[in-house]
PDB file of N, CA and C in Angstrom:
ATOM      1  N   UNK A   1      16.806  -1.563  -1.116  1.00  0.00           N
ATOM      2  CA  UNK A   1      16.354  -2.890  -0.769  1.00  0.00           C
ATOM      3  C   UNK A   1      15.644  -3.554  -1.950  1.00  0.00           C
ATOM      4  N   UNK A   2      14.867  -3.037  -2.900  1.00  0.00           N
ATOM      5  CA  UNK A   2      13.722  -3.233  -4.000  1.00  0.00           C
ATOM      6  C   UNK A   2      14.057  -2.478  -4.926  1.00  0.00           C
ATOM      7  N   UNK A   3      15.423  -2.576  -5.500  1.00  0.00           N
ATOM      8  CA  UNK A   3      15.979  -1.699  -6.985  1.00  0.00           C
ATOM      9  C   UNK A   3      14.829  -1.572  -7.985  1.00  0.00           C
ATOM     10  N   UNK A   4      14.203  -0.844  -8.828  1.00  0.00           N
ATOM     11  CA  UNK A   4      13.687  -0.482  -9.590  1.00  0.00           C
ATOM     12  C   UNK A   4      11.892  -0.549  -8.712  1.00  0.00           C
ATOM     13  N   UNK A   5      11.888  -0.677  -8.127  1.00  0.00           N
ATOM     14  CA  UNK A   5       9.944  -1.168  -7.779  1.00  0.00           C
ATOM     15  C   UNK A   5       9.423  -0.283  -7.667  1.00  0.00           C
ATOM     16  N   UNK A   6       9.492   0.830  -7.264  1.00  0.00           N
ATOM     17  CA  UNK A   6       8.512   2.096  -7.489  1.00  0.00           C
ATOM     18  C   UNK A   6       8.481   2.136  -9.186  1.00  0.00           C
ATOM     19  N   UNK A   7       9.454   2.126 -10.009  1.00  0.00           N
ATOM     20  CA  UNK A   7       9.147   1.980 -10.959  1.00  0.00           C
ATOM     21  C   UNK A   7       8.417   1.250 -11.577  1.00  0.00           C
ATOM     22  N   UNK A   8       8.699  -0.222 -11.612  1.00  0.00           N
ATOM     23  CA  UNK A   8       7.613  -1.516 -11.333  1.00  0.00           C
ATOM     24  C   UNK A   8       6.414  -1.118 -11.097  1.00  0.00           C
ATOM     25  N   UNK A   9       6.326  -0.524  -9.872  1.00  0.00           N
ATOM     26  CA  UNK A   9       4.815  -0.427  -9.393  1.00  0.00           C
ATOM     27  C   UNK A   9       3.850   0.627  -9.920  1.00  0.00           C
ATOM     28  N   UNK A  10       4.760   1.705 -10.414  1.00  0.00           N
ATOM     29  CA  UNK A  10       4.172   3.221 -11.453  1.00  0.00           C
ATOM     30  C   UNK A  10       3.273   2.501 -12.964  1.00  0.00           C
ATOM     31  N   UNK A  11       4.472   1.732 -12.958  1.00  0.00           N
ATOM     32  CA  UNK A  11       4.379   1.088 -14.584  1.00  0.00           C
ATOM     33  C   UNK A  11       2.839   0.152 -14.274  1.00  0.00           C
ATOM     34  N   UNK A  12       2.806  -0.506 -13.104  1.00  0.00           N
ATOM     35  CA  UNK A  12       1.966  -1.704 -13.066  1.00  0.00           C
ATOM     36  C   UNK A  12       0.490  -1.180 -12.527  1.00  0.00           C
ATOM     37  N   UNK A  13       0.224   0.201 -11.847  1.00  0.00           N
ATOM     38  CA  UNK A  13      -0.512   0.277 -11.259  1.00  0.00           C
ATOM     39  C   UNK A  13      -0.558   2.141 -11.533  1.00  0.00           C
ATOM     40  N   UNK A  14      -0.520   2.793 -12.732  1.00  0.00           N
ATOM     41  CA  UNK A  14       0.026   4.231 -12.874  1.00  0.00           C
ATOM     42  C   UNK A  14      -1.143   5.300 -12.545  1.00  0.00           C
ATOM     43  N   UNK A  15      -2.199   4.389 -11.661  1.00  0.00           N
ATOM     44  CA  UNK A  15      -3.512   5.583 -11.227  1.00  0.00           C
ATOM     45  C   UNK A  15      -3.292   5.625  -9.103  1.00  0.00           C
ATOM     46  N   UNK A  16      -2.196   4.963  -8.676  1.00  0.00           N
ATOM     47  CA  UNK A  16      -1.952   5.175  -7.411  1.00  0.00           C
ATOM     48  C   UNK A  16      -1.508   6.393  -6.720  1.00  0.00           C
ATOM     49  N   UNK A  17      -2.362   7.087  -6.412  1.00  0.00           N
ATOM     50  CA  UNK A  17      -1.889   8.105  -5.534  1.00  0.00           C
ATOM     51  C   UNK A  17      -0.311   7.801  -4.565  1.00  0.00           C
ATOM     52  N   UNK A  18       0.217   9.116  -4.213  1.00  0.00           N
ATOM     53  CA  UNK A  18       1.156   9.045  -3.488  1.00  0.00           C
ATOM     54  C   UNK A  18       1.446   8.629  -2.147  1.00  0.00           C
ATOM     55  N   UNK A  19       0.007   8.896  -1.527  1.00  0.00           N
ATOM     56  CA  UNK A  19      -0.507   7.791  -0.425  1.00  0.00           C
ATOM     57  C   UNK A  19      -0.813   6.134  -0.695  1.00  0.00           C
ATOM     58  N   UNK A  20      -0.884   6.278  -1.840  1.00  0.00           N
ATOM     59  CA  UNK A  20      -1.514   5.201  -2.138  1.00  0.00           C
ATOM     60  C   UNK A  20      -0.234   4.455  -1.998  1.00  0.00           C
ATOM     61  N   UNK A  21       0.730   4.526  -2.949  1.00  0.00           N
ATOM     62  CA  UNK A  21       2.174   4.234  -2.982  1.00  0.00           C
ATOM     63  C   UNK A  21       2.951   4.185  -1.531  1.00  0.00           C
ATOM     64  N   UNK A  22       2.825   4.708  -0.868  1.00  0.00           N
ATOM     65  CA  UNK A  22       4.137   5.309   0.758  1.00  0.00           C
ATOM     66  C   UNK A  22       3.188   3.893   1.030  1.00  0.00           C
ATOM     67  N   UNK A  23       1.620   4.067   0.925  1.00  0.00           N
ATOM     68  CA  UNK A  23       1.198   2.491   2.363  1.00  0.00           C
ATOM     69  C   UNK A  23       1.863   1.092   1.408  1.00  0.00           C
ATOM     70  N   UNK A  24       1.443   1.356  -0.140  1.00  0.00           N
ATOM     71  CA  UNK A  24       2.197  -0.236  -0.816  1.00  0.00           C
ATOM     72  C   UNK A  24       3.678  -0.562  -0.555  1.00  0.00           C
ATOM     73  N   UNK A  25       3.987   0.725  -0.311  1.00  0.00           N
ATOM     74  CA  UNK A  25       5.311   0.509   0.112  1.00  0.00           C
ATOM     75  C   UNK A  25       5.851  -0.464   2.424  1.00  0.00           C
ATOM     76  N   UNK A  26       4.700   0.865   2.700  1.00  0.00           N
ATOM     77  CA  UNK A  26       4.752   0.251   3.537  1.00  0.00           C
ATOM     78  C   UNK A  26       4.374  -1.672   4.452  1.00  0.00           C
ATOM     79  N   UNK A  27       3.526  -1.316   3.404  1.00  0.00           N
ATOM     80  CA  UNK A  27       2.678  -2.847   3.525  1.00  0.00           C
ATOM     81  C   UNK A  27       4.436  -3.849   2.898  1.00  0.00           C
ATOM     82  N   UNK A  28       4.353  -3.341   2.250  1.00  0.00           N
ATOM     83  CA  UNK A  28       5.972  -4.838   1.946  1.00  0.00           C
ATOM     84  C   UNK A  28       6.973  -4.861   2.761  1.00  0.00           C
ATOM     85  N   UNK A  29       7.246  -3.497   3.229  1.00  0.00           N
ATOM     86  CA  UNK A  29       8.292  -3.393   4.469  1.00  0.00           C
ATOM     87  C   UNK A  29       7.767  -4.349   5.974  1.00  0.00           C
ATOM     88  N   UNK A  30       6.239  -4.572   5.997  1.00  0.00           N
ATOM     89  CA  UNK A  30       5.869  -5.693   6.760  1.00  0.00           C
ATOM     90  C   UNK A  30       6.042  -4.313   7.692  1.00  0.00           C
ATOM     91  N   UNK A  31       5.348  -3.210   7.650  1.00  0.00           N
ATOM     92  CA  UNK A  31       4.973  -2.453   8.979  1.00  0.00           C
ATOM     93  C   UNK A  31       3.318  -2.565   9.174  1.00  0.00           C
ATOM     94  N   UNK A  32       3.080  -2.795  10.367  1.00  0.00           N
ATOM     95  CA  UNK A  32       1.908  -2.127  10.825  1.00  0.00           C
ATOM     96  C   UNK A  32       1.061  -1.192  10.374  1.00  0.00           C
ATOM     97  N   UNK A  33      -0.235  -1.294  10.974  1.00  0.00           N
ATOM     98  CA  UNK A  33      -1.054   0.040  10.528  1.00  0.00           C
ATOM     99  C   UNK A  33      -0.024   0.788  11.993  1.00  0.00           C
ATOM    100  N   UNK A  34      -0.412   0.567  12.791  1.00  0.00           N
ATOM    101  CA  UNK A  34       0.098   1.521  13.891  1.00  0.00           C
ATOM    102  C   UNK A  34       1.115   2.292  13.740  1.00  0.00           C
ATOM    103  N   UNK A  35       2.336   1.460  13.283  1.00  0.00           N
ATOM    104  CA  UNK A  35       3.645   1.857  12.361  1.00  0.00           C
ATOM    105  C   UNK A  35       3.686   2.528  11.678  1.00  0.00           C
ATOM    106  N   UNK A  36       2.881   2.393  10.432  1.00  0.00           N
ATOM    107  CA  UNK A  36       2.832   3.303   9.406  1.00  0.00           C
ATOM    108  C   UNK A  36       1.967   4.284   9.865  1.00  0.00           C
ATOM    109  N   UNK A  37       1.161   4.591  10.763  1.00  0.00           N
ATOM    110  CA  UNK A  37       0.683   6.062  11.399  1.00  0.00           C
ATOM    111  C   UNK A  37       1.447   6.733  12.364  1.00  0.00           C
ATOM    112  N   UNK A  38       2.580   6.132  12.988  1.00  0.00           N
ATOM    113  CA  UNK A  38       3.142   6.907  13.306  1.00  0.00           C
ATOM    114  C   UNK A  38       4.307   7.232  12.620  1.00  0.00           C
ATOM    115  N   UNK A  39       4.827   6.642  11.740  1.00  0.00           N
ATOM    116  CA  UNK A  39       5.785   7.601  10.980  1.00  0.00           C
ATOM    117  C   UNK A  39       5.012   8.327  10.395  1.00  0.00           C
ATOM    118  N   UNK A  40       3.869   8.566   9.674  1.00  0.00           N
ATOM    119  CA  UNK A  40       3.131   9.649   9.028  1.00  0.00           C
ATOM    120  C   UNK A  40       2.501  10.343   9.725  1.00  0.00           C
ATOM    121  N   UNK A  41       2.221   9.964  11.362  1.00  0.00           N
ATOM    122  CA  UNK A  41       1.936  11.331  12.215  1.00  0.00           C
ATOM    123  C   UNK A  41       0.387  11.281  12.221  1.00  0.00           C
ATOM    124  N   UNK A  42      -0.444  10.201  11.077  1.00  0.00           N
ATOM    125  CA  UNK A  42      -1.737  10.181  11.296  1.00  0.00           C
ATOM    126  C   UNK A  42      -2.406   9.466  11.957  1.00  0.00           C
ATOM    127  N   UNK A  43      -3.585   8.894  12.199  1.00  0.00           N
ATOM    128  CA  UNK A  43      -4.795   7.855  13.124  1.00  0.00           C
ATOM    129  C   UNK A  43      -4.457   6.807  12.152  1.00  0.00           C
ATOM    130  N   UNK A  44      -4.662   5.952  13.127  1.00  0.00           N
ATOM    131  CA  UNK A  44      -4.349   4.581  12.477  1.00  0.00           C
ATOM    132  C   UNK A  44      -6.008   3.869  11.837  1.00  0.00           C
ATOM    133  N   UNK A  45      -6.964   5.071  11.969  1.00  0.00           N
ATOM    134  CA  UNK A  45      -8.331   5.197  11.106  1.00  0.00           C
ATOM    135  C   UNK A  45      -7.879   5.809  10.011  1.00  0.00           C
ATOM    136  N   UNK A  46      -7.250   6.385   9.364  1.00  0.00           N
ATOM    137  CA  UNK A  46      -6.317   6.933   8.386  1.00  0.00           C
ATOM    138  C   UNK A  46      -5.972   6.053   7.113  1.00  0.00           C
ATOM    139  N   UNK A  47      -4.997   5.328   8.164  1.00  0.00           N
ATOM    140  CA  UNK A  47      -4.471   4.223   7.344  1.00  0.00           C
ATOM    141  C   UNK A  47      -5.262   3.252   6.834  1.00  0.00           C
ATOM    142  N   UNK A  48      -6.279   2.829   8.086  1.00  0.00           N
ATOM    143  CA  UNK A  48      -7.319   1.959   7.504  1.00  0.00           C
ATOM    144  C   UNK A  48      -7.867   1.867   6.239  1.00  0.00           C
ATOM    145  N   UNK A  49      -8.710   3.949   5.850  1.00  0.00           N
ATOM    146  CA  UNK A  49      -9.332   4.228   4.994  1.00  0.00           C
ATOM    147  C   UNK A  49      -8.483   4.211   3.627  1.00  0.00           C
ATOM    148  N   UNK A  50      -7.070   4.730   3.392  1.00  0.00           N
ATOM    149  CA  UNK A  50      -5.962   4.637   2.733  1.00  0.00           C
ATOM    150  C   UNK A  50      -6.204   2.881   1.992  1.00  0.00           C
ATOM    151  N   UNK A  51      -5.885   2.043   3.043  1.00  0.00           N
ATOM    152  CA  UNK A  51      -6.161   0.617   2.563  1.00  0.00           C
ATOM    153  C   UNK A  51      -7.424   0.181   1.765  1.00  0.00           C
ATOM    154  N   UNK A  52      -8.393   0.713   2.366  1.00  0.00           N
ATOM    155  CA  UNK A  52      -9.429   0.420   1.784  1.00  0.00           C
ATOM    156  C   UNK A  52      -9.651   0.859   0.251  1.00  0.00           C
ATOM    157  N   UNK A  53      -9.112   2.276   0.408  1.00  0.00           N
ATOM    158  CA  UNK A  53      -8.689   3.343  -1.201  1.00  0.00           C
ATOM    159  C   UNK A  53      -7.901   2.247  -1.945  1.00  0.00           C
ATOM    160  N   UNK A  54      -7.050   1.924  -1.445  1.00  0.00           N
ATOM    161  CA  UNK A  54      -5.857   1.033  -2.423  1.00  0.00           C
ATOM    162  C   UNK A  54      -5.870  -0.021  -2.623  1.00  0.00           C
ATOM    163  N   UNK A  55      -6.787  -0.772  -2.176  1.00  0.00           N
ATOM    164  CA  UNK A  55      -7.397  -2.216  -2.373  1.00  0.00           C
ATOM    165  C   UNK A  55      -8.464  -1.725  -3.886  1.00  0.00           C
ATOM    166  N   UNK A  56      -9.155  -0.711  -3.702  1.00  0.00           N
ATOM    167  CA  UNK A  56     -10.260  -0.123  -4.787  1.00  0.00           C
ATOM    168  C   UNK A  56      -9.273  -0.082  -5.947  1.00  0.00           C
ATOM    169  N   UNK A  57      -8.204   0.794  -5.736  1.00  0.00           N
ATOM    170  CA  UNK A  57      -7.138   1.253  -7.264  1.00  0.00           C
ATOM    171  C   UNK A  57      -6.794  -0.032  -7.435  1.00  0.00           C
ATOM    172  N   UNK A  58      -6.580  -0.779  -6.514  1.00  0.00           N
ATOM    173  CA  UNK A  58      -5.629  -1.926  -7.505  1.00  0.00           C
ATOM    174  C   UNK A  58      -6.447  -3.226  -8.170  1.00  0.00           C
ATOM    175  N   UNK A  59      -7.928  -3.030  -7.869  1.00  0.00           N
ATOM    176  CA  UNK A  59      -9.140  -4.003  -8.427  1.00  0.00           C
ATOM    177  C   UNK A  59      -8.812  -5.495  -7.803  1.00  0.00           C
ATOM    178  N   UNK A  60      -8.388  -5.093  -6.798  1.00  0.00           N
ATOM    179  CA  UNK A  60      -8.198  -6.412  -5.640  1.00  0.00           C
ATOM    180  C   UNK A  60     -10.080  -6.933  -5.559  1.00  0.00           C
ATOM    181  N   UNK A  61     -10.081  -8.284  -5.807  1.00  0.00           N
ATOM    182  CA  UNK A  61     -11.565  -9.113  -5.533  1.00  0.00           C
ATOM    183  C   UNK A  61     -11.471  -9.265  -4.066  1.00  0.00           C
ATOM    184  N   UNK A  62     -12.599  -9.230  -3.613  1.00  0.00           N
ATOM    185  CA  UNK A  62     -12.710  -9.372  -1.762  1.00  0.00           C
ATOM    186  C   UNK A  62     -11.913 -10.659  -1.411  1.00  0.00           C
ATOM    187  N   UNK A  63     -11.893 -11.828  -2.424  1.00  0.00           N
ATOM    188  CA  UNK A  63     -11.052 -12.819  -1.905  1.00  0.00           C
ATOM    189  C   UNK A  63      -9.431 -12.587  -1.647  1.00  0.00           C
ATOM    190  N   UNK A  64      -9.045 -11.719  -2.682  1.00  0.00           N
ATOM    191  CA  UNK A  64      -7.892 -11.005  -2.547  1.00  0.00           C
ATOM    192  C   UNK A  64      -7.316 -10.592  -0.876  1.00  0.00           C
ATOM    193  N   UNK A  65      -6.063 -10.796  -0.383  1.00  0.00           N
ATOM    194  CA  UNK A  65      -5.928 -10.596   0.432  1.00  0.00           C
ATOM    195  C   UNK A  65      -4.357  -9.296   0.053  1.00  0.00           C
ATOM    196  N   UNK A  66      -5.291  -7.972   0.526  1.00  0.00           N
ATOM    197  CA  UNK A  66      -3.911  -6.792   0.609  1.00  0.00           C
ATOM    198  C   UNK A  66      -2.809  -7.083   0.770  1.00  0.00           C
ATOM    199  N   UNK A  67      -2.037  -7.690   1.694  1.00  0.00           N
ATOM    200  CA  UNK A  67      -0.765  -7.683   2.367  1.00  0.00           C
ATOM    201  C   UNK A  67      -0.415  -9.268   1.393  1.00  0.00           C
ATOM    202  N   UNK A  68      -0.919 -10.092   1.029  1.00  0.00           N
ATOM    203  CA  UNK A  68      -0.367 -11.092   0.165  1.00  0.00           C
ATOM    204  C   UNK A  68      -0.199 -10.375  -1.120  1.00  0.00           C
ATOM    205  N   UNK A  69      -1.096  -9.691  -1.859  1.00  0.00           N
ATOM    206  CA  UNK A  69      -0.752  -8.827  -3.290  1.00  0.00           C
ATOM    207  C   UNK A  69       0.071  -8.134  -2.898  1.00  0.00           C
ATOM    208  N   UNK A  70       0.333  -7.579  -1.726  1.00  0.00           N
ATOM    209  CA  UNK A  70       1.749  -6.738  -2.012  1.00  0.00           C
ATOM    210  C   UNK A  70       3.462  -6.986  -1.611  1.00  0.00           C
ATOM    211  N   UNK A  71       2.799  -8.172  -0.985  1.00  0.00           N
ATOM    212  CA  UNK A  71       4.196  -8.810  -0.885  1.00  0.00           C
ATOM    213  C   UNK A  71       4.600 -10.054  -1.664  1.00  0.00           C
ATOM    214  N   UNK A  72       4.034 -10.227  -2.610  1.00  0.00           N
ATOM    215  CA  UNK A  72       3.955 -10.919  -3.961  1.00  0.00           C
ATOM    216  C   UNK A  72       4.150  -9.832  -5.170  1.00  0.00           C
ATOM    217  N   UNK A  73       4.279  -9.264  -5.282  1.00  0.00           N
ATOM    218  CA  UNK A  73       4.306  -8.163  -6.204  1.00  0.00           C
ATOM    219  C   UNK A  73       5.576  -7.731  -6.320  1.00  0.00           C
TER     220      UNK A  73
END
């Protein structure tokens, strides 16, 4: 669907954990927290904390909105 973007995103962002990556990924696929905890089988308090982690790696400013940086990206 997104030819090269994990690459893209290694290159653009190369301190993201592998969690960190599956939710950026998920976040563009336009899934849910709920969604993305149940394909990963975890609490959707999980995912929350995950977001919160990956908002930190990517030096998102509080005005920054997660799900617009990553579906702009």
């Amino acid at each position: 669907m997104y030819p090269r973007y994990i690459n893209s995103l290694r290159i653009t962002h190369p301190d993201l954990t592998e969690a960190g990556e599956r939710l950026f990924l998920f976040i563009k696929l336009s899934l849910t927290n709920k969604e993305a905890a149940a394909i990963l089988g975890i609490s959707t308090e999980t995912i929350k904390k995950t977001r919160t982690r990956l908002r930190k790696r990517l030096n998102l400013s509080e005005e920054m909105n997660l799900d617009e940086y990553v579906k702009q990206f």
